[in-house]
Protein backbone atom coordinates (compact mmCIF):
# COMPACT_ATOMS: atom_id res chain seq x y z
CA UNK A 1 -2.91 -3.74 28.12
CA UNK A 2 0.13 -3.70 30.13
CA UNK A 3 0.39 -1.28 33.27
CA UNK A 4 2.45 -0.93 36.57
CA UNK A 5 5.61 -1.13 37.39
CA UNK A 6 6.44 -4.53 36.41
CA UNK A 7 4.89 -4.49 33.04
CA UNK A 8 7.95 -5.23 31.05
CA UNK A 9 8.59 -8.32 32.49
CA UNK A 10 4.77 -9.27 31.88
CA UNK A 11 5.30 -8.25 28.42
CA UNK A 12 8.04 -10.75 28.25
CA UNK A 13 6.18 -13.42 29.66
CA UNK A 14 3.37 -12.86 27.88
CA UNK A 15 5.62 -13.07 24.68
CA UNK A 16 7.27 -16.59 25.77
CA UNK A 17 3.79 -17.94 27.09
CA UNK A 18 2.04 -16.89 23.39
CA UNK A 19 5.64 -18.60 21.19
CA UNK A 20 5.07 -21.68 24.04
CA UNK A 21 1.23 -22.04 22.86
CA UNK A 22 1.00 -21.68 19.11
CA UNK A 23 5.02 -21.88 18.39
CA UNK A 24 7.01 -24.10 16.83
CA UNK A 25 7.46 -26.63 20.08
CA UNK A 26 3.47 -26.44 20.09
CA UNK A 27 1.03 -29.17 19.02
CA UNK A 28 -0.11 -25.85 16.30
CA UNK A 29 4.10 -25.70 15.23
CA UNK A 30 3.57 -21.89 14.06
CA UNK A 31 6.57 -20.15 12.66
CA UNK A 32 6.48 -17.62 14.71
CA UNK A 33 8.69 -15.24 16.50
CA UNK A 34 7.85 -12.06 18.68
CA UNK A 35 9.36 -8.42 19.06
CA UNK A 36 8.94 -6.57 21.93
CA UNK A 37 9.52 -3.27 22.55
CA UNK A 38 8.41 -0.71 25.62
CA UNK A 39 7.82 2.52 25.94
CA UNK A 40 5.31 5.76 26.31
CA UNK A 41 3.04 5.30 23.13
CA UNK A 42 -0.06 6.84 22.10
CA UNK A 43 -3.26 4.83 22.13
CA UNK A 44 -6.86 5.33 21.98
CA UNK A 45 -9.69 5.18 19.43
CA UNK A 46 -8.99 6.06 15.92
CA UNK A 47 -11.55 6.63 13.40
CA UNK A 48 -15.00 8.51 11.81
CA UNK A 49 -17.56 7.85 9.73
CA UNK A 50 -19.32 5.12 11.72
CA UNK A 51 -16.25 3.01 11.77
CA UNK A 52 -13.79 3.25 14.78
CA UNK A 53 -10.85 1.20 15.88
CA UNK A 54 -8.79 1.10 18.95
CA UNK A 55 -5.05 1.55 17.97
CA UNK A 56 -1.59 2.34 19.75
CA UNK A 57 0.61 4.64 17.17
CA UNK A 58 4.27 6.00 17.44
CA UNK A 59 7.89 5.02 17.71
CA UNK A 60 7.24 2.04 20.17
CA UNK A 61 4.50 0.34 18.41
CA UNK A 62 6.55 0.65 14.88
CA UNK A 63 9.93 -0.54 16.98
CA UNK A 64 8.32 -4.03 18.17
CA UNK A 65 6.57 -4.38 14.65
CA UNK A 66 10.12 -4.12 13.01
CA UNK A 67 11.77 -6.77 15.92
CA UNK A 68 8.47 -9.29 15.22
CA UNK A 69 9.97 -8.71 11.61
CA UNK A 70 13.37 -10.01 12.54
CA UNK A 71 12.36 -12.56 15.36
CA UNK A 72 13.11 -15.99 14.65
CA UNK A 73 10.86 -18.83 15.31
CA UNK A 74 10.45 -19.65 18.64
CA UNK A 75 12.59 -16.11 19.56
CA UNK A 76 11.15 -13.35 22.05
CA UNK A 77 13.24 -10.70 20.60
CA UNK A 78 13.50 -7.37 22.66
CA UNK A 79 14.75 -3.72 22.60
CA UNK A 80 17.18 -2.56 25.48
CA UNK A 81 15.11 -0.99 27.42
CA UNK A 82 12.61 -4.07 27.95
CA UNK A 83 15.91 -5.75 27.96
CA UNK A 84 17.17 -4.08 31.45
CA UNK A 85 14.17 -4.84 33.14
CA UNK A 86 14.32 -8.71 32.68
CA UNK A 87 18.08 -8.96 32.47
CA UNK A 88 18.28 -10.89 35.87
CA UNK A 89 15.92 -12.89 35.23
CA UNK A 90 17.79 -13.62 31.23
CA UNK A 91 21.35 -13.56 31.56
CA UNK A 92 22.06 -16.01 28.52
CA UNK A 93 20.24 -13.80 26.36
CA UNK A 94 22.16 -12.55 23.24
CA UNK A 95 22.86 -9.24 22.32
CA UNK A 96 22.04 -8.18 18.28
CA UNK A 97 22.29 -5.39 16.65
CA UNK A 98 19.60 -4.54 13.93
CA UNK A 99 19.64 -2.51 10.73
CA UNK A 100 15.21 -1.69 11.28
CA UNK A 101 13.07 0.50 8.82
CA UNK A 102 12.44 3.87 9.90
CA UNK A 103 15.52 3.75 12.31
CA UNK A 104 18.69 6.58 11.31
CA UNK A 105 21.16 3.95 13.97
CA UNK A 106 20.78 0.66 14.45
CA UNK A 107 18.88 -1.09 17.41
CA UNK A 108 20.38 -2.64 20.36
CA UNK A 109 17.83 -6.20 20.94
CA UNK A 110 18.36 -8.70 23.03
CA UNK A 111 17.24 -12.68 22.29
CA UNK A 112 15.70 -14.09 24.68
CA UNK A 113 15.80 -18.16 24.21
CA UNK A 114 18.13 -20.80 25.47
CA UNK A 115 20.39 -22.93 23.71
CA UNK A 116 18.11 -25.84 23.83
CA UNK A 117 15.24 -23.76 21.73
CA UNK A 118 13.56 -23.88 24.77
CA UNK A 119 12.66 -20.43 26.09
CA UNK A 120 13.44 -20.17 30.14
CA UNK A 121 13.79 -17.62 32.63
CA UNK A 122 16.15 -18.48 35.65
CA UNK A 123 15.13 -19.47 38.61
CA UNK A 124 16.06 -16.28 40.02
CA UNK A 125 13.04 -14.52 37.92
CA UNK A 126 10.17 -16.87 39.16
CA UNK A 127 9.89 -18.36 35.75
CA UNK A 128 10.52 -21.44 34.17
C-alpha cells in the first residue's frame, strides 16, 4: 500500500512505471490506461465462511475504478486532489472533465502524458 506524506506522488509513479512496463510503448504493447484517485478509504479483510479477501471499499476506490474506465492507453489519468500534489512536477498535464457512474457532478482529472506519448515528469520532480 501507499503511506506517508508523499504517497500521491508514489501513486503516480507507480502508475507511469506499471503503463511504461506492460503499456503500449512496451515489448507486451497492452492497451492499457490507469486512473488514479486518493483519498481516506476503508480497507481490511472482507469475508466468512472459510473464504476471506483483503479489499479497499468506498468513494476513492470506486473514483479511480471509473478514471481506469476512461484512461486512454498509455494515460495516467488522475483526480484533483492527486493532481495538486504532483502538479510541479506535471505542468503540461491536461485538465478533463468527466461525466463518471455514481458521481451527481462531474470530475475534475488531470492527464498526465506528454505530447510525444511518452509519459515524463520534469526535471523539477526527480523523474524522468
Amino acid at each position: 500500500g501507499f503511506a506517508g506524506r508523499d504517497y500521491k506522488a508514489r501513486a503516480v509513479e507507480a502508475g507511469r512505471e506499471l503503463v511504461r512496463a506492460v503499456g503500449v510503448e512496451s515489448d507486451f504493447g497492452f492497451d492499457i490506461g490507469v486512473g488514479i484517485a486518493t483519498g481516506e478509504e476503508f480497507v481490511g479483510n472482507v469475508g466468512g465462511g472459510g473464504y476471506k479477501d483483503f479489499t479497499a471499499l468506498g468513494d476513492v476506490t470506486n473514483t479511480a475504478a471509473r478514471l481506469t474506465a476512461q484512461a486512454a492507453p498509455g494515460d495516467v489519468l488522475v483526480d484533483a486532489e492527486t493532481y495538486a500534489a504532483v502538479a510541479p512536477s506535471y505542468p503540461l498535464a491536461s485538465r478533463r472533465e468527466l461525466e463518471l457512474k455514481g458521481k451527481a457532478a462531474p470530475v475534475e482529472a488531470y492527464v498526465i502524458r506528454a505530447p510525444n506519448g511518452t509519459l515524463r515528469a520534469t526535471t523539477e520532480g526527480g523523474s524522468t
